[in-house]
PDB file of N, CA and C in Angstrom:
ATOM      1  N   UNK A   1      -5.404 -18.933  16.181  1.00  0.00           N
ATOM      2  CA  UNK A   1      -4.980 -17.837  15.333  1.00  0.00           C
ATOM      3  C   UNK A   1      -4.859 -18.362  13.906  1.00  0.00           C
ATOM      4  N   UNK A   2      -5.310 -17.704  12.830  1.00  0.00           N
ATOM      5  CA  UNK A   2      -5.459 -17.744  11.588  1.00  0.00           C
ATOM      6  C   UNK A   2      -4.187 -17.396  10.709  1.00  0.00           C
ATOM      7  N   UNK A   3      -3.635 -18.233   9.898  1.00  0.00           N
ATOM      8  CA  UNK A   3      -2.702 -18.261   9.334  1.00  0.00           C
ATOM      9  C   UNK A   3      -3.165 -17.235   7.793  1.00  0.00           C
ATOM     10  N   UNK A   4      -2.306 -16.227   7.508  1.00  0.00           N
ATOM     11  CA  UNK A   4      -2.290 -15.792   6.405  1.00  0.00           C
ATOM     12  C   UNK A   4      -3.200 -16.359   5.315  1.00  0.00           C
ATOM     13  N   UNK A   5      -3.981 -16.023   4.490  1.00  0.00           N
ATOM     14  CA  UNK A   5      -3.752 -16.263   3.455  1.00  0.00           C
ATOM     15  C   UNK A   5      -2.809 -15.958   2.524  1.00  0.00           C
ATOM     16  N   UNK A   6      -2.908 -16.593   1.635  1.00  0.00           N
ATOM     17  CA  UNK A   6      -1.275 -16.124   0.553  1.00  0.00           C
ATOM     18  C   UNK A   6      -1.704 -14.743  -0.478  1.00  0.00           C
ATOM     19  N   UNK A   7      -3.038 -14.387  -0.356  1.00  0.00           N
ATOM     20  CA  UNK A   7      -3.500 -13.066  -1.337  1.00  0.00           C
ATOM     21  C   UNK A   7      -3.348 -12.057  -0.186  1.00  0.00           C
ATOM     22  N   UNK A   8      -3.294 -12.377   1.373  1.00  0.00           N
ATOM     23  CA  UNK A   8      -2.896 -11.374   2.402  1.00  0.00           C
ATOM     24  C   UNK A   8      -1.396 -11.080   2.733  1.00  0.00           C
ATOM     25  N   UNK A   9      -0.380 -12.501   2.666  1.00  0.00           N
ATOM     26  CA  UNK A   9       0.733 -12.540   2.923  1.00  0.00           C
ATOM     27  C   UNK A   9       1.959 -11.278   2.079  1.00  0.00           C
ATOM     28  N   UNK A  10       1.178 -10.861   1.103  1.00  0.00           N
ATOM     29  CA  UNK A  10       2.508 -10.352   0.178  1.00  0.00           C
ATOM     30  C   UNK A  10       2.142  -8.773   0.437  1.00  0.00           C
ATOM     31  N   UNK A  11       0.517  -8.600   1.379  1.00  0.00           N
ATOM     32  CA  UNK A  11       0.320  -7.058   1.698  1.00  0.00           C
ATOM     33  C   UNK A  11       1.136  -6.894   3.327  1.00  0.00           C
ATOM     34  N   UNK A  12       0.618  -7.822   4.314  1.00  0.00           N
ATOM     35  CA  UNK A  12       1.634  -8.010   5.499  1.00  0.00           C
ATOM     36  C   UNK A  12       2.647  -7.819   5.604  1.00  0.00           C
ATOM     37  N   UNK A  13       3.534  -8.603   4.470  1.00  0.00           N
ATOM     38  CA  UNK A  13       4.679  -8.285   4.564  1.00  0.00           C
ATOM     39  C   UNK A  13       5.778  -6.796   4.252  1.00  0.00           C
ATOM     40  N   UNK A  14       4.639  -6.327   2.795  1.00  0.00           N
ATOM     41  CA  UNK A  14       5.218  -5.242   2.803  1.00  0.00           C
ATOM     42  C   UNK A  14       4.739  -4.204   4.021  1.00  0.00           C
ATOM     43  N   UNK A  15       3.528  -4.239   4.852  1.00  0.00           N
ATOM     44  CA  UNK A  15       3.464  -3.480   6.073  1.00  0.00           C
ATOM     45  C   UNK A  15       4.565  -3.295   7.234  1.00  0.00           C
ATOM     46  N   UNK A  16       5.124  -4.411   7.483  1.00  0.00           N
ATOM     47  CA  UNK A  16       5.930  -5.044   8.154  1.00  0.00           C
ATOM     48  C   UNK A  16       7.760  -4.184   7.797  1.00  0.00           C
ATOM     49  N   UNK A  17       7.410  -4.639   6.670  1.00  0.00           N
ATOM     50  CA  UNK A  17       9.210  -4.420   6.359  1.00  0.00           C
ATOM     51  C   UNK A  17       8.963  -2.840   6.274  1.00  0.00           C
ATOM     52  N   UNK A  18       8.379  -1.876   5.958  1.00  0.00           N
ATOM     53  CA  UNK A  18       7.775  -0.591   5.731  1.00  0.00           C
ATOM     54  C   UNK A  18       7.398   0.183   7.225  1.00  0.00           C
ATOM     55  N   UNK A  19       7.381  -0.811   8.573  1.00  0.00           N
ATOM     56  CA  UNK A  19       7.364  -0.494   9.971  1.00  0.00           C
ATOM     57  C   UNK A  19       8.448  -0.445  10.262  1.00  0.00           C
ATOM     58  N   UNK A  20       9.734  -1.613   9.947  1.00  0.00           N
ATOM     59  CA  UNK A  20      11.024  -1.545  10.454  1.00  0.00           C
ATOM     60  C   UNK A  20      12.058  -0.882   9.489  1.00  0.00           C
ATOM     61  N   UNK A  21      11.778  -0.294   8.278  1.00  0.00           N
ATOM     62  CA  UNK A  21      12.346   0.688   7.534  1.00  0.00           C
ATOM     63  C   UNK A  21      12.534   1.843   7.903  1.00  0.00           C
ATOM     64  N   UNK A  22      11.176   2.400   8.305  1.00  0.00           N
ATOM     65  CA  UNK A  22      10.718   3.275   8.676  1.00  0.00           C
ATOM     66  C   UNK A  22      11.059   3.985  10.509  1.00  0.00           C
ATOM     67  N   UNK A  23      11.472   2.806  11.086  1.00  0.00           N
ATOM     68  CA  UNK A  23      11.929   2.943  12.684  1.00  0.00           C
ATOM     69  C   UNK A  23      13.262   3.052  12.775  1.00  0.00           C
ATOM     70  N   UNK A  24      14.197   2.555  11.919  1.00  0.00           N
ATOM     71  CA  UNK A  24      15.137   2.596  11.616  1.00  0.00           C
ATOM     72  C   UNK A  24      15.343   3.947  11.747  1.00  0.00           C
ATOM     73  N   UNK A  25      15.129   4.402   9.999  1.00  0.00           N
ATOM     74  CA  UNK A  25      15.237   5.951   9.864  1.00  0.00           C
ATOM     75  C   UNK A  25      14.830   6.699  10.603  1.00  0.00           C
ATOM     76  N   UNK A  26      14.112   6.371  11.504  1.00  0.00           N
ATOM     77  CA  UNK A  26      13.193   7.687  12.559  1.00  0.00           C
ATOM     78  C   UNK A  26      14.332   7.416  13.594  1.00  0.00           C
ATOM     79  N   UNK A  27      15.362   6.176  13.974  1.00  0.00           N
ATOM     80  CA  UNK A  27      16.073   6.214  14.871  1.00  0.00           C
ATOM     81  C   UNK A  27      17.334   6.662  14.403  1.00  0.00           C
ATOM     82  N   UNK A  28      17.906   6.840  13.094  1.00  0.00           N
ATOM     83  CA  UNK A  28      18.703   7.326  12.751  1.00  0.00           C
ATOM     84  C   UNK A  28      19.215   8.985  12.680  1.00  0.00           C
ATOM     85  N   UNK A  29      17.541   9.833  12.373  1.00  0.00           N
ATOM     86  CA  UNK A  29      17.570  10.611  11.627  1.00  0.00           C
ATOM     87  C   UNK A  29      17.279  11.903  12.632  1.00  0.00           C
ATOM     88  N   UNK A  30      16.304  10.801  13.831  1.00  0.00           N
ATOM     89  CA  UNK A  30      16.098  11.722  14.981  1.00  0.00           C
ATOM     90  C   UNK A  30      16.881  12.225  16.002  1.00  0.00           C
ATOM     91  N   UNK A  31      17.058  12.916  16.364  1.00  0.00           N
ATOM     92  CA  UNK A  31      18.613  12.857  17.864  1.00  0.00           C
ATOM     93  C   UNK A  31      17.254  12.725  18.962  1.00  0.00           C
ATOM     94  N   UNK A  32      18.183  11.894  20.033  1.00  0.00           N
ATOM     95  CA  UNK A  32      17.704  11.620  21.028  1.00  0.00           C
ATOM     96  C   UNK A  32      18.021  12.933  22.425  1.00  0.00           C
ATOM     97  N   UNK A  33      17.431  12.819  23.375  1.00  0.00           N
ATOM     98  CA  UNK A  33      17.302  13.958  23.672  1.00  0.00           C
ATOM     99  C   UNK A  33      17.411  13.377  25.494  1.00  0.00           C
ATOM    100  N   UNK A  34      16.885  11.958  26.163  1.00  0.00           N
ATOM    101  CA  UNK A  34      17.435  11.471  27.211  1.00  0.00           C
ATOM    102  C   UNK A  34      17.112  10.479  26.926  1.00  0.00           C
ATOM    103  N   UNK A  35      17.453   9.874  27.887  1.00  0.00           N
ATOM    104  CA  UNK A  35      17.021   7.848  27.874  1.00  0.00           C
ATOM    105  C   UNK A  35      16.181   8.275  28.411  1.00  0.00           C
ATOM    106  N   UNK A  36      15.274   7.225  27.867  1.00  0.00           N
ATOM    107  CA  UNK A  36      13.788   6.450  28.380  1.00  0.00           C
ATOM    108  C   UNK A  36      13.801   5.827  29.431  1.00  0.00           C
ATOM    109  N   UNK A  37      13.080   5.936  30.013  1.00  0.00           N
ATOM    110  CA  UNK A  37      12.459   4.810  31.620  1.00  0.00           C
ATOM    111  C   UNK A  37      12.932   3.355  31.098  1.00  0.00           C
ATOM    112  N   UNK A  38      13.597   2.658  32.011  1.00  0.00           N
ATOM    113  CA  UNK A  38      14.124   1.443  32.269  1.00  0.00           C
ATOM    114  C   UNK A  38      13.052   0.554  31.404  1.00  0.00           C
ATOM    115  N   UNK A  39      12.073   0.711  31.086  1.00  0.00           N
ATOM    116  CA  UNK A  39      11.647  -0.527  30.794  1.00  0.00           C
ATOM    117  C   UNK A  39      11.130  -0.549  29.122  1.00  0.00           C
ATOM    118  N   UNK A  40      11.312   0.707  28.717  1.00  0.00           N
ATOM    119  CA  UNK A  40      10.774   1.248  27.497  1.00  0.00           C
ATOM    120  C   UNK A  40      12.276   0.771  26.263  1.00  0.00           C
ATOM    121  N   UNK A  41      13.457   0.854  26.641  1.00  0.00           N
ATOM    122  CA  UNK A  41      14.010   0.114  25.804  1.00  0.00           C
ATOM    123  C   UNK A  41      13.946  -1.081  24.977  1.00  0.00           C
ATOM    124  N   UNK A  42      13.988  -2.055  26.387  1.00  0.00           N
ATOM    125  CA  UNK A  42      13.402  -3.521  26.315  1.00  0.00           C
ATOM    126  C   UNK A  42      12.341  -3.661  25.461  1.00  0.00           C
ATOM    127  N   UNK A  43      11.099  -2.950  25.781  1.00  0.00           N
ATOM    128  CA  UNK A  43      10.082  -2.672  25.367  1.00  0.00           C
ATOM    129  C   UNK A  43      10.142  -2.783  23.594  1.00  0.00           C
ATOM    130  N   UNK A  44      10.940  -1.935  23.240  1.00  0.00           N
ATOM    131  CA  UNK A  44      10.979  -1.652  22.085  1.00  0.00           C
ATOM    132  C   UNK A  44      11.943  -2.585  21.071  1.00  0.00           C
ATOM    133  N   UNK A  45      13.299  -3.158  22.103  1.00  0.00           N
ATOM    134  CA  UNK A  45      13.911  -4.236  21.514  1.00  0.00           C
ATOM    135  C   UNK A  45      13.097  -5.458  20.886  1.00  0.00           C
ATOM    136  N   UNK A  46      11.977  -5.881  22.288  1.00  0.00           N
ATOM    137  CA  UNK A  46      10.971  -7.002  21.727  1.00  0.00           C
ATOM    138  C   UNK A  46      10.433  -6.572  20.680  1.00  0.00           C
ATOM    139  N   UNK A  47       9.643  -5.519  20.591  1.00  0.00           N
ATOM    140  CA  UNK A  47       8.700  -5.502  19.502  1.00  0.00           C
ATOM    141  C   UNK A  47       9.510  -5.410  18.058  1.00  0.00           C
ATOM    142  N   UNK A  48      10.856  -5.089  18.179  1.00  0.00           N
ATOM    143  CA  UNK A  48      11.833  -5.268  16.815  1.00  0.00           C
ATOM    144  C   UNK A  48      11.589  -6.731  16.402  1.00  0.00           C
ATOM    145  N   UNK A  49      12.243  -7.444  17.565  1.00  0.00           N
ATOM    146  CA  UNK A  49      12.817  -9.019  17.231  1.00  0.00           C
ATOM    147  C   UNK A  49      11.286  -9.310  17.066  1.00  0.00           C
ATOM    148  N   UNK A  50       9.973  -9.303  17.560  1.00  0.00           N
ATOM    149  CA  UNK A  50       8.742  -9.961  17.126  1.00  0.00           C
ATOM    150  C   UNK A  50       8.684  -9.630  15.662  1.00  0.00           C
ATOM    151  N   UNK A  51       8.858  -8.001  15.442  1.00  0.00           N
ATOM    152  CA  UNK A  51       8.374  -7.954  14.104  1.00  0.00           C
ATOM    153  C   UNK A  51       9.622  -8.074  12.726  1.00  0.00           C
ATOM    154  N   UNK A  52      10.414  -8.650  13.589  1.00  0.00           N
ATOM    155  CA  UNK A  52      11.636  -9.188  12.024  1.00  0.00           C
ATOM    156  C   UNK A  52      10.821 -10.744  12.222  1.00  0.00           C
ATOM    157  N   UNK A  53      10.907 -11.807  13.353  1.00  0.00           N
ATOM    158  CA  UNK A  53       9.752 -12.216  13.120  1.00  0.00           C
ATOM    159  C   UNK A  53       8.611 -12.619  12.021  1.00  0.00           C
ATOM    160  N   UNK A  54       7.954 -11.801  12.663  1.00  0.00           N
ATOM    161  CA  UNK A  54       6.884 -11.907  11.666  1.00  0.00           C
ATOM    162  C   UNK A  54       7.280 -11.832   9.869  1.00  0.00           C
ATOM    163  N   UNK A  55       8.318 -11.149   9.680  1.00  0.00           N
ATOM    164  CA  UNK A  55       8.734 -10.780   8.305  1.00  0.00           C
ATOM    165  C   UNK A  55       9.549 -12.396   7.829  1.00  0.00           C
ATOM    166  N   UNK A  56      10.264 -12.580   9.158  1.00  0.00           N
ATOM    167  CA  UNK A  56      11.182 -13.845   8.196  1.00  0.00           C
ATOM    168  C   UNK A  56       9.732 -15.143   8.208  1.00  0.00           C
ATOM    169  N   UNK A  57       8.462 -15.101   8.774  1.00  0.00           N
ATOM    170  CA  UNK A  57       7.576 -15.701   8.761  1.00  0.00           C
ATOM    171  C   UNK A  57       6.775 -15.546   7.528  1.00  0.00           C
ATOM    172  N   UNK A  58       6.852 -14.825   7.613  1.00  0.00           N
ATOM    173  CA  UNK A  58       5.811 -14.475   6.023  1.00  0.00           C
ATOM    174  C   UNK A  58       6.231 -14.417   4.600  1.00  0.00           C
ATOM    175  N   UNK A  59       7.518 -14.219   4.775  1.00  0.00           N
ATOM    176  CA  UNK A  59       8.219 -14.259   3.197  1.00  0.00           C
ATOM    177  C   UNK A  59       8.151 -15.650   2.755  1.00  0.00           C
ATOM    178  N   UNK A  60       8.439 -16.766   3.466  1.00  0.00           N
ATOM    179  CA  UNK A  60       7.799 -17.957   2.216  1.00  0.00           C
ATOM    180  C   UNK A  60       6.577 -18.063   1.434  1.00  0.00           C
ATOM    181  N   UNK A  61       5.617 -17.149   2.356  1.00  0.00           N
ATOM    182  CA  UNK A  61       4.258 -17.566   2.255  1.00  0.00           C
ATOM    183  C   UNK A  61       4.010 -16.454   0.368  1.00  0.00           C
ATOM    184  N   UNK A  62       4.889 -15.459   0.727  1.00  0.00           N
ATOM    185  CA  UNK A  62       5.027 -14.861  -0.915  1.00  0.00           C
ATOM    186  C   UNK A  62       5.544 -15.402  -1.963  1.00  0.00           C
ATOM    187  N   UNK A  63       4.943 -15.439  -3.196  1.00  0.00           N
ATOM    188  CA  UNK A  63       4.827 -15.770  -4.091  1.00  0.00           C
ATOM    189  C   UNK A  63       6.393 -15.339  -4.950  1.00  0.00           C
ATOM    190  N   UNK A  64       6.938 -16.285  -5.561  1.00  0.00           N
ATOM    191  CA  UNK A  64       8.492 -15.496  -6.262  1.00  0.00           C
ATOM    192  C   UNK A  64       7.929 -15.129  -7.626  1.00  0.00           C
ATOM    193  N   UNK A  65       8.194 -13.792  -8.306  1.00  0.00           N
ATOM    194  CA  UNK A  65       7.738 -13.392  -9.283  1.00  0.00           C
ATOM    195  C   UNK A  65       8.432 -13.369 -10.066  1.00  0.00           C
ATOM    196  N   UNK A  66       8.151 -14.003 -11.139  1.00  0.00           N
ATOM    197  CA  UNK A  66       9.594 -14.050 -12.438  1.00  0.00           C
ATOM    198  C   UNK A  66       8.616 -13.869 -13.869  1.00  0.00           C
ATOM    199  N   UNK A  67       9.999 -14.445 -14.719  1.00  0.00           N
ATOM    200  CA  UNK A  67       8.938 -13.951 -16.175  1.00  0.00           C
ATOM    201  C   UNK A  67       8.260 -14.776 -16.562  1.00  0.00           C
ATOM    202  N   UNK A  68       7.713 -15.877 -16.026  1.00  0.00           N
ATOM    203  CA  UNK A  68       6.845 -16.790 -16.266  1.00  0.00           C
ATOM    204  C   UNK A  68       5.750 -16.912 -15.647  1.00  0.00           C
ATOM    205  N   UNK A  69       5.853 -15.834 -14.941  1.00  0.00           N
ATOM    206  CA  UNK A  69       4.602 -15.757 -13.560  1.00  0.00           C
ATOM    207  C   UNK A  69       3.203 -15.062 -14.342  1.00  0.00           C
ATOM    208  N   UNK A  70       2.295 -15.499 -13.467  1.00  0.00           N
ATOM    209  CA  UNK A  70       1.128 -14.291 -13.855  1.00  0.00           C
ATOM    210  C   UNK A  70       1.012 -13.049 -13.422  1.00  0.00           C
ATOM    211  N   UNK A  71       0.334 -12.268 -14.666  1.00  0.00           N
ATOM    212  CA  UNK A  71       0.755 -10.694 -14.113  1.00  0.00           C
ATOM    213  C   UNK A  71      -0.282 -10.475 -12.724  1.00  0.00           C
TER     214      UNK A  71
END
């Protein structure tokens, strides 16, 4: 498996944080209506913790932008 490039890393990441922003609010905003089948929780716990994951993985790989940086 292919490691980021660093001109890919700073689009990933905002995909990423913009998936778990976004699930959040859809779990906040939505009312739930029954529980899910036994295995669909779990289900969905992993794919959280993979994709914070992936986010605390990729933020070194971004660039820190200050006033000395290039535009």
């Amino acid at each position: 498996m292919d490691r980021p490039t660093p001109t890919k890393a700073p689009i990933a990441l905002a995909v990423i944080a913009s998936y778990l922003i976004l699930r959040c609010l859809w779990r906040i905003f939505i009312p739930g209506t029954e529980y899910a089948l036994p295995p669909w929780p779990l289900v969905s716990i992993i794919v959280d913790i993979l994709t914070m994951i992936a986010l605390f993985i990729l933020k070194p790989q971004v660039p820190i932008s200050g006033p000395d940086a290039p535009i």
